[in-house]
C-alpha atoms as a PDB file:
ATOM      1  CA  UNK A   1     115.971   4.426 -13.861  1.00  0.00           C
ATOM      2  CA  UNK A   2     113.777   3.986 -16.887  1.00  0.00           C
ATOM      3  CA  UNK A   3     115.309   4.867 -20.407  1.00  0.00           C
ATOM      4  CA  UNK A   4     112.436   6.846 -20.926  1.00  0.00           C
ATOM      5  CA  UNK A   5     114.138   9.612 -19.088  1.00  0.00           C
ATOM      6  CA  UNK A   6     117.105  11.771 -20.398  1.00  0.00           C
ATOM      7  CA  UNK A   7     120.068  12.017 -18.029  1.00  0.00           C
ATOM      8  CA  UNK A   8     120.285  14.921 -15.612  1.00  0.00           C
ATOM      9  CA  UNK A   9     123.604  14.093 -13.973  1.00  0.00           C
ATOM     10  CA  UNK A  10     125.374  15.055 -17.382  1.00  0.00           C
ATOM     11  CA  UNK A  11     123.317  18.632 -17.004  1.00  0.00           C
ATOM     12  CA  UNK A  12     126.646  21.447 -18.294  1.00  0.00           C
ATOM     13  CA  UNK A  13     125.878  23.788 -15.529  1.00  0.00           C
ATOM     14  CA  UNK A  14     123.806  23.423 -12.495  1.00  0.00           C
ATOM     15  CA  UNK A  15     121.338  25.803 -13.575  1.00  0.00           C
ATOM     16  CA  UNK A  16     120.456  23.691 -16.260  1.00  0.00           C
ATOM     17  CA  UNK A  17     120.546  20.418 -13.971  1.00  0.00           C
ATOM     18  CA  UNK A  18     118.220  21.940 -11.066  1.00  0.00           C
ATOM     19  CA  UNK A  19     115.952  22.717 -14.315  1.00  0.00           C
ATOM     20  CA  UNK A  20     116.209  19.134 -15.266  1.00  0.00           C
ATOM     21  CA  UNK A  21     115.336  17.964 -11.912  1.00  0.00           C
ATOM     22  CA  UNK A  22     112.262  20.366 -11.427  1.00  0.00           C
ATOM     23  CA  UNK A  23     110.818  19.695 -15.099  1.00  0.00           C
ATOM     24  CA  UNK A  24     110.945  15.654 -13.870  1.00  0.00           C
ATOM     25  CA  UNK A  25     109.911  16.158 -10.615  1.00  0.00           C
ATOM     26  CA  UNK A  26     108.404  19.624  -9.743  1.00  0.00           C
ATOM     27  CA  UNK A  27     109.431  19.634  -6.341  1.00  0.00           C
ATOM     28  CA  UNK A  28     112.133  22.062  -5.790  1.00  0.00           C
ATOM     29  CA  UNK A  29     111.588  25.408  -4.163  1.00  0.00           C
ATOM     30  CA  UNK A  30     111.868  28.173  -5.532  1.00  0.00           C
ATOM     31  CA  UNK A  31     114.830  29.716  -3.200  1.00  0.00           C
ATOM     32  CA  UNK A  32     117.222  27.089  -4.517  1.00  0.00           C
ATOM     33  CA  UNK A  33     117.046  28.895  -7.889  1.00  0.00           C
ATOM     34  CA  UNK A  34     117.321  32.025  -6.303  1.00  0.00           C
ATOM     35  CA  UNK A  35     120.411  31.645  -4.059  1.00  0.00           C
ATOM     36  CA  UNK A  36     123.714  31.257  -4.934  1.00  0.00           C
ATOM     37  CA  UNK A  37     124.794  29.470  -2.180  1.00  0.00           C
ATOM     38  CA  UNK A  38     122.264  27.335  -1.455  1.00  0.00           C
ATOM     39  CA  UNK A  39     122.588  26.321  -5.377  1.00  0.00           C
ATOM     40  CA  UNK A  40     126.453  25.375  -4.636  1.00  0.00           C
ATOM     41  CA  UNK A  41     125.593  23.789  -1.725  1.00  0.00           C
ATOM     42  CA  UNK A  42     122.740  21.282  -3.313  1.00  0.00           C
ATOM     43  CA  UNK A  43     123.378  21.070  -7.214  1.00  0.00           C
ATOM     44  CA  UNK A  44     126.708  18.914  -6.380  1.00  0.00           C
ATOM     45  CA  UNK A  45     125.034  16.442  -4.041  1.00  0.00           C
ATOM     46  CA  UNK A  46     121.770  16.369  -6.435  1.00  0.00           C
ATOM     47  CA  UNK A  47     124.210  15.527  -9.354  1.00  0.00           C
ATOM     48  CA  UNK A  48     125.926  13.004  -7.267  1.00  0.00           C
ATOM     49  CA  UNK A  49     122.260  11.295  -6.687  1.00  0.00           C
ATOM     50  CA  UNK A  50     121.202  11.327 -10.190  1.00  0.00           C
ATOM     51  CA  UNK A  51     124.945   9.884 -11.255  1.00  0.00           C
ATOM     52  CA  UNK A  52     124.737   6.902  -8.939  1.00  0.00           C
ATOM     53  CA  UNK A  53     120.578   6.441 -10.443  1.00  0.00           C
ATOM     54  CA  UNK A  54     121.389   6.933 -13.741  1.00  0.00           C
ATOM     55  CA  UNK A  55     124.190   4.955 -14.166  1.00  0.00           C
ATOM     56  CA  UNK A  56     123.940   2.209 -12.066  1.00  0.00           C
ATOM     57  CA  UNK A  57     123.970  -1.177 -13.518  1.00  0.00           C
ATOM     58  CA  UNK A  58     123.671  -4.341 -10.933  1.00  0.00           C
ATOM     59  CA  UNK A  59     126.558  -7.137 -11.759  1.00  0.00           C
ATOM     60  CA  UNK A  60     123.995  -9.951 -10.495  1.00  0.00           C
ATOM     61  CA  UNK A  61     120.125 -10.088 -10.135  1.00  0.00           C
ATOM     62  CA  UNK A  62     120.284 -13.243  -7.315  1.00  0.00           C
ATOM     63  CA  UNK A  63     117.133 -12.826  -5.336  1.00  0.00           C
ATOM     64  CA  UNK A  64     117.843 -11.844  -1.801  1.00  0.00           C
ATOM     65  CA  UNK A  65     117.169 -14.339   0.944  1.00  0.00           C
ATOM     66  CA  UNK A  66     115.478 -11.255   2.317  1.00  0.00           C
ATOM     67  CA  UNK A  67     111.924 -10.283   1.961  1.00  0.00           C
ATOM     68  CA  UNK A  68     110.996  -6.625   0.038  1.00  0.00           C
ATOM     69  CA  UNK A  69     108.502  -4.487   1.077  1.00  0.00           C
ATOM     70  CA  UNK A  70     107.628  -1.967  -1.985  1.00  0.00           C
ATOM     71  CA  UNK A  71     106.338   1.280  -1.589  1.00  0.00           C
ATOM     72  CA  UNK A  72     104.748   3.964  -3.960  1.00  0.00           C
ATOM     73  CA  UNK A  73     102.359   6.696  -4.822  1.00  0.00           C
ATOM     74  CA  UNK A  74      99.167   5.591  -6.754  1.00  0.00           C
ATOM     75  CA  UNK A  75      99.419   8.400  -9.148  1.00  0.00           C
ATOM     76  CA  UNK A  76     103.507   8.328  -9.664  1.00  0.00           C
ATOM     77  CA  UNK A  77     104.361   8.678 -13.206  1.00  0.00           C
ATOM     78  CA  UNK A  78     108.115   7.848 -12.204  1.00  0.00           C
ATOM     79  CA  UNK A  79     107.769   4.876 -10.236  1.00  0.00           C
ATOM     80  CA  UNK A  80     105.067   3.350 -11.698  1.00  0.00           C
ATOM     81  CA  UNK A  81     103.112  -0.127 -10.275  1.00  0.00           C
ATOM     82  CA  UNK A  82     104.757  -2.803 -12.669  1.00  0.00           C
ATOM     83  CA  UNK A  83     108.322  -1.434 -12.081  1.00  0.00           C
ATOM     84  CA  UNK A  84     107.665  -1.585  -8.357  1.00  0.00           C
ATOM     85  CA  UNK A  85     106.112  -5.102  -8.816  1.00  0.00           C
ATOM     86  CA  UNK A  86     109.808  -5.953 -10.249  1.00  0.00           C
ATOM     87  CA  UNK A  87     111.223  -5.642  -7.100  1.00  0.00           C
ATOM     88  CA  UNK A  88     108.986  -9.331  -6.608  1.00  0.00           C
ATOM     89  CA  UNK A  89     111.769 -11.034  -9.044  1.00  0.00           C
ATOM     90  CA  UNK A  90     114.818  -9.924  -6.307  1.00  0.00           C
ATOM     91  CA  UNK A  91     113.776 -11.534  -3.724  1.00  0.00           C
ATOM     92  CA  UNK A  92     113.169 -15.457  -2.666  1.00  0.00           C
ATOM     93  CA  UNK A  93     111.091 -14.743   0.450  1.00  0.00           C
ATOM     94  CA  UNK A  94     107.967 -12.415   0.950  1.00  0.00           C
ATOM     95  CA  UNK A  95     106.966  -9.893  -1.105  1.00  0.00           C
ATOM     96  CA  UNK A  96     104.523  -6.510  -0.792  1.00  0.00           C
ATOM     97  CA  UNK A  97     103.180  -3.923  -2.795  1.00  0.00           C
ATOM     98  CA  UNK A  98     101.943  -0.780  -0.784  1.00  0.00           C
ATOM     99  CA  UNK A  99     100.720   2.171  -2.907  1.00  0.00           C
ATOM    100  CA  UNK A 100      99.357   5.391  -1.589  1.00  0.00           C
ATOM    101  CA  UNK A 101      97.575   8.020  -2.432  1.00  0.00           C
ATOM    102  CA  UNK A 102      99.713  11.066  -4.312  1.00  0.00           C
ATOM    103  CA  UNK A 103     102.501  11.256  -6.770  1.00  0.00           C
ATOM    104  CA  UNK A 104     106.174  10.588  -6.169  1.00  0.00           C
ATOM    105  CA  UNK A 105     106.297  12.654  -3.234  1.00  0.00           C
ATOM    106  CA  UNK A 106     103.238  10.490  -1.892  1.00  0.00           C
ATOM    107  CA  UNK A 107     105.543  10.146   1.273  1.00  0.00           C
ATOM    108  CA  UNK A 108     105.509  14.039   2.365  1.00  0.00           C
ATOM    109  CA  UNK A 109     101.977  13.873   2.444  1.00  0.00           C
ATOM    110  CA  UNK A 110     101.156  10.429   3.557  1.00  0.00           C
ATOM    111  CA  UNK A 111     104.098  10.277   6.342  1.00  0.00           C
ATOM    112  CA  UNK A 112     101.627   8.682   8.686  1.00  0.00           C
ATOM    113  CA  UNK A 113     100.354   5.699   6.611  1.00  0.00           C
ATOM    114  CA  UNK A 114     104.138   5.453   5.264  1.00  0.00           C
ATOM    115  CA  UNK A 115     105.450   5.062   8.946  1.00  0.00           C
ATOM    116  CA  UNK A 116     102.499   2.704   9.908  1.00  0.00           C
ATOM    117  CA  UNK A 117     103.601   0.202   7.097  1.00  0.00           C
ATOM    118  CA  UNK A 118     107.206   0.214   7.468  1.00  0.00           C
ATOM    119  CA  UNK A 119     106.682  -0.650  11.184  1.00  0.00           C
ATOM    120  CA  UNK A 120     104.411  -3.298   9.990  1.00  0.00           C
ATOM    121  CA  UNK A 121     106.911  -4.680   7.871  1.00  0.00           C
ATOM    122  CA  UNK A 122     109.460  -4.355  10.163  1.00  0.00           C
ATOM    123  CA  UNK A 123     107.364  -6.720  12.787  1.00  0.00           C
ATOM    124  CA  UNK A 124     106.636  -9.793  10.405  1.00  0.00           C
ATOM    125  CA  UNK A 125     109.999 -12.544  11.216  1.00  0.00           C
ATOM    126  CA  UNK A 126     111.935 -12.426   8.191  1.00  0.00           C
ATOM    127  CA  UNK A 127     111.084 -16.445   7.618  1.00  0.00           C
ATOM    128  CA  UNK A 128     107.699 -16.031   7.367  1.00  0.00           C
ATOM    129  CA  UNK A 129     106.358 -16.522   4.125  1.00  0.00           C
ATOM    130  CA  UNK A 130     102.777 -16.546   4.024  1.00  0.00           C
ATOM    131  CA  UNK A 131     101.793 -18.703   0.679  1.00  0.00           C
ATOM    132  CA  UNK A 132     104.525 -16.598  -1.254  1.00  0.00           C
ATOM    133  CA  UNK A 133     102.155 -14.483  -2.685  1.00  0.00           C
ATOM    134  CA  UNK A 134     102.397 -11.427  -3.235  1.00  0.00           C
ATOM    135  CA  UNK A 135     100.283  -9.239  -1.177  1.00  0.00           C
ATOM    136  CA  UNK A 136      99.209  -5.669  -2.654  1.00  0.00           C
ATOM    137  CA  UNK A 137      97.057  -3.033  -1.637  1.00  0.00           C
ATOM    138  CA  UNK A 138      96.348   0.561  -2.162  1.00  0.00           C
ATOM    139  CA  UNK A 139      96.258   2.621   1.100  1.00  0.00           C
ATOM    140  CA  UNK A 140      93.316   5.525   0.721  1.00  0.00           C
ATOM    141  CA  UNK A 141      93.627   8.403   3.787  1.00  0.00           C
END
């Protein structure tokens, strides 16, 4: 995760962490505020997410023998287009950028260009490694 952002997984109580997580993200409903249980229920596993993201430090960058398909929202102030064009540097075979229209929750409106490229990817043999450039493109719906 950037260093731009404070941590949420050291939020004191999970009020204050499902505040956290909405302020970044704006994507929680409302009812998970509202409900006691539903809080207990997803404030632990949320805080277990933003633990593993926020303090996760890779031992080794070796590229992967593997290629990397990256994939993103055109307007995502989170994820943003050079540090999904990082991913290039992790990987010694193909590479591609895919961004589509919306935010970082691009994918709940764009599930049907989402699942069209990840069957895509899916079909191209992993040796293939057409002029090892990196191919980009922004998907408009």
């Amino acid at each position: 995760m950037p260093e731009r952002y404070l941590s949420i997984h050291q939020a004191v109580t999970d009020d204050a962490l499902l505040r956290a997580v909405q302020q970044r993200y704006g994507n929680l409903p409302e009812l998970l505020f509202q409900d006691a249980e539903l809080k207990a229920i997803f404030a632990p596993l949320l805080r277990a997410d933003f633990t593993l993201v926020e303090t996760y430090s890779p031992s080794t960058l070796k590229p992967l023998p593997c290629p990397i398909t990256a994939l993103g929202g055109v307007a995502d102030p989170i994820a943003t287009r050079p540090e999904l064009e990082a991913w290039q540097a992790l990987t010694q075979g193909r590479f591609a950028l895919h961004l589509l229209p919306g935010n970082h929750f691009y994918l709940q409106e764009q599930s049907g260009a989402l699942a069209q490229l990840v069957a895509k990817a899916l079909t191209i043999p992993v040796g293939v490694k057409p002029n090892m450039r990196t191919n980009v493109s922004t998907v408009a719906t």
